[in-house]
N, C-alpha and C. Protein backbone atom coordinates (compact mmCIF):
# COMPACT_ATOMS: atom_id res chain seq x y z
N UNK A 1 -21.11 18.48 -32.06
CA UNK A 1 -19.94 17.61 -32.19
C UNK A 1 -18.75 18.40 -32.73
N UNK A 2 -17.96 18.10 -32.43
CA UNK A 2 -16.41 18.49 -32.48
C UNK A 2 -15.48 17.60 -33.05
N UNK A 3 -14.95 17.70 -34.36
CA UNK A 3 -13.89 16.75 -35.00
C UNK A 3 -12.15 16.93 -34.85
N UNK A 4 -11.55 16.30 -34.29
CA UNK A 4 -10.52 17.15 -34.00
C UNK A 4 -9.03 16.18 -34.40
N UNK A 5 -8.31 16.37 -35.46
CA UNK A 5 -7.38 15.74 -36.24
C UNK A 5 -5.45 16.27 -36.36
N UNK A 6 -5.24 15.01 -35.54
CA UNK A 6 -3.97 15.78 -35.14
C UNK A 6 -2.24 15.32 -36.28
N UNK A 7 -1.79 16.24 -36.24
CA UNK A 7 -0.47 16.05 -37.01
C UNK A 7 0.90 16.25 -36.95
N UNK A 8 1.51 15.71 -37.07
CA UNK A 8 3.16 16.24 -36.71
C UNK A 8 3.91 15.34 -35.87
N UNK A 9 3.43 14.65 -35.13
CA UNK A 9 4.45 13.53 -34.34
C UNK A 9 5.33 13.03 -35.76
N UNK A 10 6.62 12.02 -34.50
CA UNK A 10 7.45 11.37 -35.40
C UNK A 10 8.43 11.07 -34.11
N UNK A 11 9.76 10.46 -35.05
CA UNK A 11 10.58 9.84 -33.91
C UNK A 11 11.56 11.16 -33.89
N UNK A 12 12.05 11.10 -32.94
CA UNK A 12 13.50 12.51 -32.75
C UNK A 12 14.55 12.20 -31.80
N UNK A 13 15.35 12.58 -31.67
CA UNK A 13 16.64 12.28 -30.50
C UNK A 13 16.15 13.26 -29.41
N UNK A 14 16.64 12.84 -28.58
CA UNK A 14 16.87 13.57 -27.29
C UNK A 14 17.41 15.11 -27.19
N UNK A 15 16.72 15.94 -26.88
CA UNK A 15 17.12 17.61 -27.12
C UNK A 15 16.42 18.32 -28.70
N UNK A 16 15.98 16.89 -29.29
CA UNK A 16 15.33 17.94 -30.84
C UNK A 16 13.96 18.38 -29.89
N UNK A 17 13.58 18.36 -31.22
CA UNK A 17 11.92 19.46 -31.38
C UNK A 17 11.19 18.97 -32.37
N UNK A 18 9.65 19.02 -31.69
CA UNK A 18 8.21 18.45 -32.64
C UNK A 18 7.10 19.21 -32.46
N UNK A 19 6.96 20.05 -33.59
CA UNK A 19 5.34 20.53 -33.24
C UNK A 19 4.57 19.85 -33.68
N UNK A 20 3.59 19.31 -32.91
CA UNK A 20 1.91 18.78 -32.99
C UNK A 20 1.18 19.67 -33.59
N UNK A 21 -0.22 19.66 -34.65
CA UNK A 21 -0.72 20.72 -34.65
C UNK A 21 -2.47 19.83 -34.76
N UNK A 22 -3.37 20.60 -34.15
CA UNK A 22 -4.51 20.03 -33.93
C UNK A 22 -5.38 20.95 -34.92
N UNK A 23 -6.71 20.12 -36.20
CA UNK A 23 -7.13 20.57 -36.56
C UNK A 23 -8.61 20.49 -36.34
N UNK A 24 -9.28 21.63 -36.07
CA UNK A 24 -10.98 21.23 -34.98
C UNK A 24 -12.46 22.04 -36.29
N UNK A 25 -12.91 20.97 -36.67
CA UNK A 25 -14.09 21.27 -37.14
C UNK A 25 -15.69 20.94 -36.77
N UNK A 26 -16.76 21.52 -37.11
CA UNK A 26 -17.34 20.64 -36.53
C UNK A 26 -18.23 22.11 -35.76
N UNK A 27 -18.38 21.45 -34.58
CA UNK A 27 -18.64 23.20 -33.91
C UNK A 27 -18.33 24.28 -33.59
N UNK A 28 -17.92 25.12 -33.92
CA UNK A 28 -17.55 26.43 -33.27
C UNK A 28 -17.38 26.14 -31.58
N UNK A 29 -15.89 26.44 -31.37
CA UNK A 29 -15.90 26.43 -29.89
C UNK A 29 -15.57 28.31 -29.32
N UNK A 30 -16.16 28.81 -29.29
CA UNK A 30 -16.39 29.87 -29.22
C UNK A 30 -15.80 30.27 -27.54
N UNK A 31 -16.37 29.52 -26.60
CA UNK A 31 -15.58 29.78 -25.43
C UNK A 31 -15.11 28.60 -24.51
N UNK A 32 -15.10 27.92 -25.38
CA UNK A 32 -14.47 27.06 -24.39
C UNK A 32 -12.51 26.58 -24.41
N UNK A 33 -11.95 25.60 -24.65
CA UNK A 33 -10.29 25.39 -24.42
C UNK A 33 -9.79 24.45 -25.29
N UNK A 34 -8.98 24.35 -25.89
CA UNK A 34 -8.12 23.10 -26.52
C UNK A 34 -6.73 22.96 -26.06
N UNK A 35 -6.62 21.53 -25.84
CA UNK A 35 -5.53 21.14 -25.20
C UNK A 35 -4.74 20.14 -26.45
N UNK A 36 -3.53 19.78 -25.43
CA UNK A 36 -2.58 18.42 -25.74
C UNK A 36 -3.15 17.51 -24.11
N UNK A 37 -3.21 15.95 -24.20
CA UNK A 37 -3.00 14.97 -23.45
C UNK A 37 -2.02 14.03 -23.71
N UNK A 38 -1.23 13.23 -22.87
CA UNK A 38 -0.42 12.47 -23.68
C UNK A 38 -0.67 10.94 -22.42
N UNK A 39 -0.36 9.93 -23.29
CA UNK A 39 -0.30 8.64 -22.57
C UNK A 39 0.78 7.41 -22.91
N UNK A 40 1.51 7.46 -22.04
CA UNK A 40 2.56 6.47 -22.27
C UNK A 40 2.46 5.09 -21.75
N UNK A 41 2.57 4.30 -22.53
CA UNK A 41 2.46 2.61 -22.22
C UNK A 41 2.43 2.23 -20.61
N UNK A 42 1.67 1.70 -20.32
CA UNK A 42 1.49 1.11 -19.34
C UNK A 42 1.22 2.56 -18.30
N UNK A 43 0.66 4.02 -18.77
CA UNK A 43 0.06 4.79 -17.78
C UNK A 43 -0.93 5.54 -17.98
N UNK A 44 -1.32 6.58 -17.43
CA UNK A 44 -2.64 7.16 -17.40
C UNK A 44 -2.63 7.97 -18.31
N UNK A 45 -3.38 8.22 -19.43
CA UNK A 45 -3.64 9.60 -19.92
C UNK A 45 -3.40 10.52 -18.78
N UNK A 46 -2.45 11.54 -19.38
CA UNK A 46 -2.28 12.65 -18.13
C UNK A 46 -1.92 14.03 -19.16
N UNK A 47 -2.52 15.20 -18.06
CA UNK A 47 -2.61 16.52 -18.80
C UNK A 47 -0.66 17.16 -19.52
N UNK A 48 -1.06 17.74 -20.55
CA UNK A 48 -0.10 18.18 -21.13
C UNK A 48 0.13 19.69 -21.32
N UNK A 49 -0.86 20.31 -21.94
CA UNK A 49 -0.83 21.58 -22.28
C UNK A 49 -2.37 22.10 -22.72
N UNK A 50 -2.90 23.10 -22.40
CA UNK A 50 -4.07 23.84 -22.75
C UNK A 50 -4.43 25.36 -23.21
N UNK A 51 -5.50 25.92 -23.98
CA UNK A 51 -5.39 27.36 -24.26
C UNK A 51 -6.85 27.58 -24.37
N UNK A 52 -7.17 28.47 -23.42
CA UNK A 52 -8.49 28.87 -24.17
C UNK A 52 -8.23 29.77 -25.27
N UNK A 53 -10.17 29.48 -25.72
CA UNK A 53 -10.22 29.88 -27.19
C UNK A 53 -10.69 31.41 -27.30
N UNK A 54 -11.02 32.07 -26.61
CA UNK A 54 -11.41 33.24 -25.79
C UNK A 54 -10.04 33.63 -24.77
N UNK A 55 -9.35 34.26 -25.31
CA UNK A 55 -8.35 35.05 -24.27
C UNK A 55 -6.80 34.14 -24.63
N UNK A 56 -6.80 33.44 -24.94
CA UNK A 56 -5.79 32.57 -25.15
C UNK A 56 -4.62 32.41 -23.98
N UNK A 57 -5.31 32.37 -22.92
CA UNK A 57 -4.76 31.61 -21.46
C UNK A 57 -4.18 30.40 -21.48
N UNK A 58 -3.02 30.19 -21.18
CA UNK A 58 -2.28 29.04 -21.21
C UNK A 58 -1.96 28.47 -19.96
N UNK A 59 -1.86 26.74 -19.98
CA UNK A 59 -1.65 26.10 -19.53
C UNK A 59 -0.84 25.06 -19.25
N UNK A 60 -0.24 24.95 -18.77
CA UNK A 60 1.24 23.72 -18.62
C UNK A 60 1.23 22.94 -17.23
N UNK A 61 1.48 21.51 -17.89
CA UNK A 61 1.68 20.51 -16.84
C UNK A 61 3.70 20.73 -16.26
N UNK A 62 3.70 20.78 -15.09
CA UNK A 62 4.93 20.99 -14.77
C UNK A 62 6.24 20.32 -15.62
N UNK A 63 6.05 19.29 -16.18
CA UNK A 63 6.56 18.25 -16.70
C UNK A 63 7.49 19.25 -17.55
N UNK A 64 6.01 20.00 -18.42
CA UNK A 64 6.54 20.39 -20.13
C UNK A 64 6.44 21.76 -19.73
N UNK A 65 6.89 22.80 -18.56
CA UNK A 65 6.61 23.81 -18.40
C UNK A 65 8.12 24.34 -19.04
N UNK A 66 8.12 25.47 -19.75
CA UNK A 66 9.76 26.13 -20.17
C UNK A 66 10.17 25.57 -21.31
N UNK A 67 9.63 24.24 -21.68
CA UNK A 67 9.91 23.42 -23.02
C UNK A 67 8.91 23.34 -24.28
N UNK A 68 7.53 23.54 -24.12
CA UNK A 68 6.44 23.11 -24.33
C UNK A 68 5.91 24.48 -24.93
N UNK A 69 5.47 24.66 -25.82
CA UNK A 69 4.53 26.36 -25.77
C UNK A 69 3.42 25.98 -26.89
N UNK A 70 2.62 26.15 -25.85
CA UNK A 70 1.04 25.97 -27.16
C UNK A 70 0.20 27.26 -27.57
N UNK A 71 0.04 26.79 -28.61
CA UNK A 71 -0.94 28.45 -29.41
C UNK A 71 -1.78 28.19 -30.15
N UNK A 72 -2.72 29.30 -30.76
CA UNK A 72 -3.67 28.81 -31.33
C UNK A 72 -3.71 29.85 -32.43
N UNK A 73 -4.75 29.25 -33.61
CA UNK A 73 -5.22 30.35 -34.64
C UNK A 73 -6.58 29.86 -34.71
N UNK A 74 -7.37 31.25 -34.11
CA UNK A 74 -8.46 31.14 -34.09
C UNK A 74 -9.66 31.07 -35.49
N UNK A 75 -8.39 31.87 -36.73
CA UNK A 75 -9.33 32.03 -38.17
C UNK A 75 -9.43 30.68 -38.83
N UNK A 76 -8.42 29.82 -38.50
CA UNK A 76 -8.37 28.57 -38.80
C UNK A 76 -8.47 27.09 -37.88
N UNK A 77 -8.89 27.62 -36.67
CA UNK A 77 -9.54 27.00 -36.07
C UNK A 77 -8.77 25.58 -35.46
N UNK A 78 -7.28 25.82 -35.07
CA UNK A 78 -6.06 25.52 -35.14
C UNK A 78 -5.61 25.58 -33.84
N UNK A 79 -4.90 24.29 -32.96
CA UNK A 79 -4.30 24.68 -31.90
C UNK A 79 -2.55 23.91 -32.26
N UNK A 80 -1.33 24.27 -31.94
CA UNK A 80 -0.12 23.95 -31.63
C UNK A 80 0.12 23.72 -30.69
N UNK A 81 1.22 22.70 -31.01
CA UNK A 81 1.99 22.27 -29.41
C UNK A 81 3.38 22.18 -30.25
N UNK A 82 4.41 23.49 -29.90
CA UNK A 82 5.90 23.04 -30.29
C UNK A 82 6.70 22.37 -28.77
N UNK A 83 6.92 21.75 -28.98
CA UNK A 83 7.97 20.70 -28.30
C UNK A 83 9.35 20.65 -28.67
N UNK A 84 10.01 21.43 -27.23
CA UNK A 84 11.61 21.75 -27.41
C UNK A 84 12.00 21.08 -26.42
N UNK A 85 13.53 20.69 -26.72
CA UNK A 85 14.20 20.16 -25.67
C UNK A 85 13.62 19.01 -25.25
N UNK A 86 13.33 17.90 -26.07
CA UNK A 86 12.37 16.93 -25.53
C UNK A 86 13.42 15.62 -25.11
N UNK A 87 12.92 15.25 -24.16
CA UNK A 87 13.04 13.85 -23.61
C UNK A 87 12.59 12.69 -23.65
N UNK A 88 13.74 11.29 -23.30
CA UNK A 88 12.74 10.32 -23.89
C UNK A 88 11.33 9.98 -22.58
N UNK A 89 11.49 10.93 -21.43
CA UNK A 89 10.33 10.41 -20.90
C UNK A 89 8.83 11.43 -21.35
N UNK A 90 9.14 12.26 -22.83
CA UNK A 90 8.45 12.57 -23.42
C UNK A 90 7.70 11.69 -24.23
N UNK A 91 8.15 10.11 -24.66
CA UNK A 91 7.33 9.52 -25.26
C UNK A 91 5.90 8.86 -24.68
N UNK A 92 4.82 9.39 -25.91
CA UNK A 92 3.84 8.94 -25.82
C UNK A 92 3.11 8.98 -27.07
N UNK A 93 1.57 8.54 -26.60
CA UNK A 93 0.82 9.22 -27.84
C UNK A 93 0.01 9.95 -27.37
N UNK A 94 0.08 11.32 -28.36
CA UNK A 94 -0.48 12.88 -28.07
C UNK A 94 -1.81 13.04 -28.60
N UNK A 95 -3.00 13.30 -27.38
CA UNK A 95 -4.04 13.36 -27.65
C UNK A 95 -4.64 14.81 -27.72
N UNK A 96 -4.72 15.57 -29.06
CA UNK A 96 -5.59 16.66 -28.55
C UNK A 96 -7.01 16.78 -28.24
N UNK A 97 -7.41 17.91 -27.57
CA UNK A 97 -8.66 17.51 -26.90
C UNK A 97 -9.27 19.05 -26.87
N UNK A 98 -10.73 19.03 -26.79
CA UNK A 98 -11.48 20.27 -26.56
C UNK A 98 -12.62 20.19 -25.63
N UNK A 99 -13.06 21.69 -25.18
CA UNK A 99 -14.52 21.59 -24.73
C UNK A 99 -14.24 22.61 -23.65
N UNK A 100 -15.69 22.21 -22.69
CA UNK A 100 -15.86 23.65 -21.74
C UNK A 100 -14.55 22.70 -21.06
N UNK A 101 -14.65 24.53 -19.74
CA UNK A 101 -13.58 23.55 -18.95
C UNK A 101 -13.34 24.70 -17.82
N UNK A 102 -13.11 24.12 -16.68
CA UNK A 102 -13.08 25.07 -14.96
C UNK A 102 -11.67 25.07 -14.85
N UNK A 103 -11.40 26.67 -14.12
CA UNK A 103 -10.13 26.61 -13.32
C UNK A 103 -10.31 26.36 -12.02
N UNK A 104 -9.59 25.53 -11.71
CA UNK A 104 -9.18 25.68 -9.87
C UNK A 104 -7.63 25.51 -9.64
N UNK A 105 -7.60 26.41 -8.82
CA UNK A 105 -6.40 26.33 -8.36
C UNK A 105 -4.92 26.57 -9.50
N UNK A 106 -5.37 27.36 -10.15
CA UNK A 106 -4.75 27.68 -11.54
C UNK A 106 -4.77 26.93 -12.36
N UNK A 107 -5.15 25.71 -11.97
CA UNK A 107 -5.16 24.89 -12.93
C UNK A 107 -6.28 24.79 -14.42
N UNK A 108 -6.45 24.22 -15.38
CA UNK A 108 -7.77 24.18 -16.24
C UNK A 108 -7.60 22.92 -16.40
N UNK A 109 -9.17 22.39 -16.21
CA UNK A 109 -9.73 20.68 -16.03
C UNK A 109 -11.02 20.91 -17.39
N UNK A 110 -11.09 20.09 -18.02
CA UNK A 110 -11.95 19.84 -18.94
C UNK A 110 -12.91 19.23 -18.44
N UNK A 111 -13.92 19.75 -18.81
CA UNK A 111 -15.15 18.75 -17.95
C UNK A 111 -16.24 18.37 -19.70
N UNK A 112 -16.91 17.04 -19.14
CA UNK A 112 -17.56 16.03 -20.01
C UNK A 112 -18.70 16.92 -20.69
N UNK A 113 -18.95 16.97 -22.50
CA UNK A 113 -18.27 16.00 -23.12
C UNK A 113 -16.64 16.44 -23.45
N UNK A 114 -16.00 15.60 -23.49
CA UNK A 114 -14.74 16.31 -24.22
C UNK A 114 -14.33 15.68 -25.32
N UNK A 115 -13.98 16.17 -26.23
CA UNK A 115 -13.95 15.73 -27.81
C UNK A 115 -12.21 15.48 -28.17
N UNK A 116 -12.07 14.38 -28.37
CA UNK A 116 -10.60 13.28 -28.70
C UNK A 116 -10.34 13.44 -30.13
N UNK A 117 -8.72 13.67 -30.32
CA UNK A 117 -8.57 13.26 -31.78
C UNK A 117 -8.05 11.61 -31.68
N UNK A 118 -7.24 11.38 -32.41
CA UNK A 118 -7.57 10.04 -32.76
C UNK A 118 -6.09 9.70 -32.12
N UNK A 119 -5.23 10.71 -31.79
CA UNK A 119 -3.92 10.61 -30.99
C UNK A 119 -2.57 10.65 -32.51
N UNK A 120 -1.97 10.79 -31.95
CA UNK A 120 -0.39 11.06 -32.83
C UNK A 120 0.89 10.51 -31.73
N UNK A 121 1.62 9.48 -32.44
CA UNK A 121 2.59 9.05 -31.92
C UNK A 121 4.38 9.79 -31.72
N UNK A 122 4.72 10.37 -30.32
CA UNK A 122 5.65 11.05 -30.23
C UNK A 122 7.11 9.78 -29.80
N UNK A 123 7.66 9.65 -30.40
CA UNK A 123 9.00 9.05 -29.88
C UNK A 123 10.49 10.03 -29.67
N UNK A 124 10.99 9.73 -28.39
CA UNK A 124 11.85 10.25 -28.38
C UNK A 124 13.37 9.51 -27.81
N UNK A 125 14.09 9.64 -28.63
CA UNK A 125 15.20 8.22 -28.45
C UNK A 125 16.42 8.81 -27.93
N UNK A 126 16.95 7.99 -27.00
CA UNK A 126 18.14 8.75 -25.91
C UNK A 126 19.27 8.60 -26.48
């Protein structure tokens, strides 16, 4: 099992900045990825940002590509998401997430189980 506890949302104007930061205890994820997910009212959880934990390969949903930069600290067992230049169709609530996970097509997909924090609320006001 994997515990994973996220921090840093809040409300901001249009063009600020919010880093998320995800804290993961629990098992050693040694090779597998930690991400951001985000879900806005009335839609799908949909991908945000990812890094493996081994090589620290990054990942971006087109959305948050150029704005978005996620990182990790592996001694503390720590993933970031700074959020620049944000928009209000940036609001949601930000789910970080871990576990194994496949590339296709450049992409990285998390595959089951995948381990949820409890989400963090991002507002962003126009």
């Amino acid at each position: 099992q994997v515990q994973l506890v996220e921090s840093g949302g809040g409300l901001v104007q249009a063009g600020g900045s919010l880093r998320l930061s995800c804290a993961a205890s629990g098992r050693t994820l040694s090779s597998g990825a930690m991400g951001w997910f985000r879900q806005a009212p009335g839609k799908e959880r949909e991908f945000v940002a990812a890094i493996t934990w081994s090589g620290g390969t990054t990942y971006y949903a087109d959305p948050v590509k150029g704005r978005f930069t996620i990182s990790r600290d592996n001694a503390k067992n720590t993933v970031s998401l700074q959020m620049n230049n944000l928009k209000p169709e940036d609001t949601a609530v930000y789910y970080c997430a871990a576990g194994e996970f496949t590339i296709r097509a450049g992409r990285l997909y998390f595959h089951e189980p995948v381990y949820w924090g409890q989400g963090t609320q991002v507002t962003v006001s126009s």
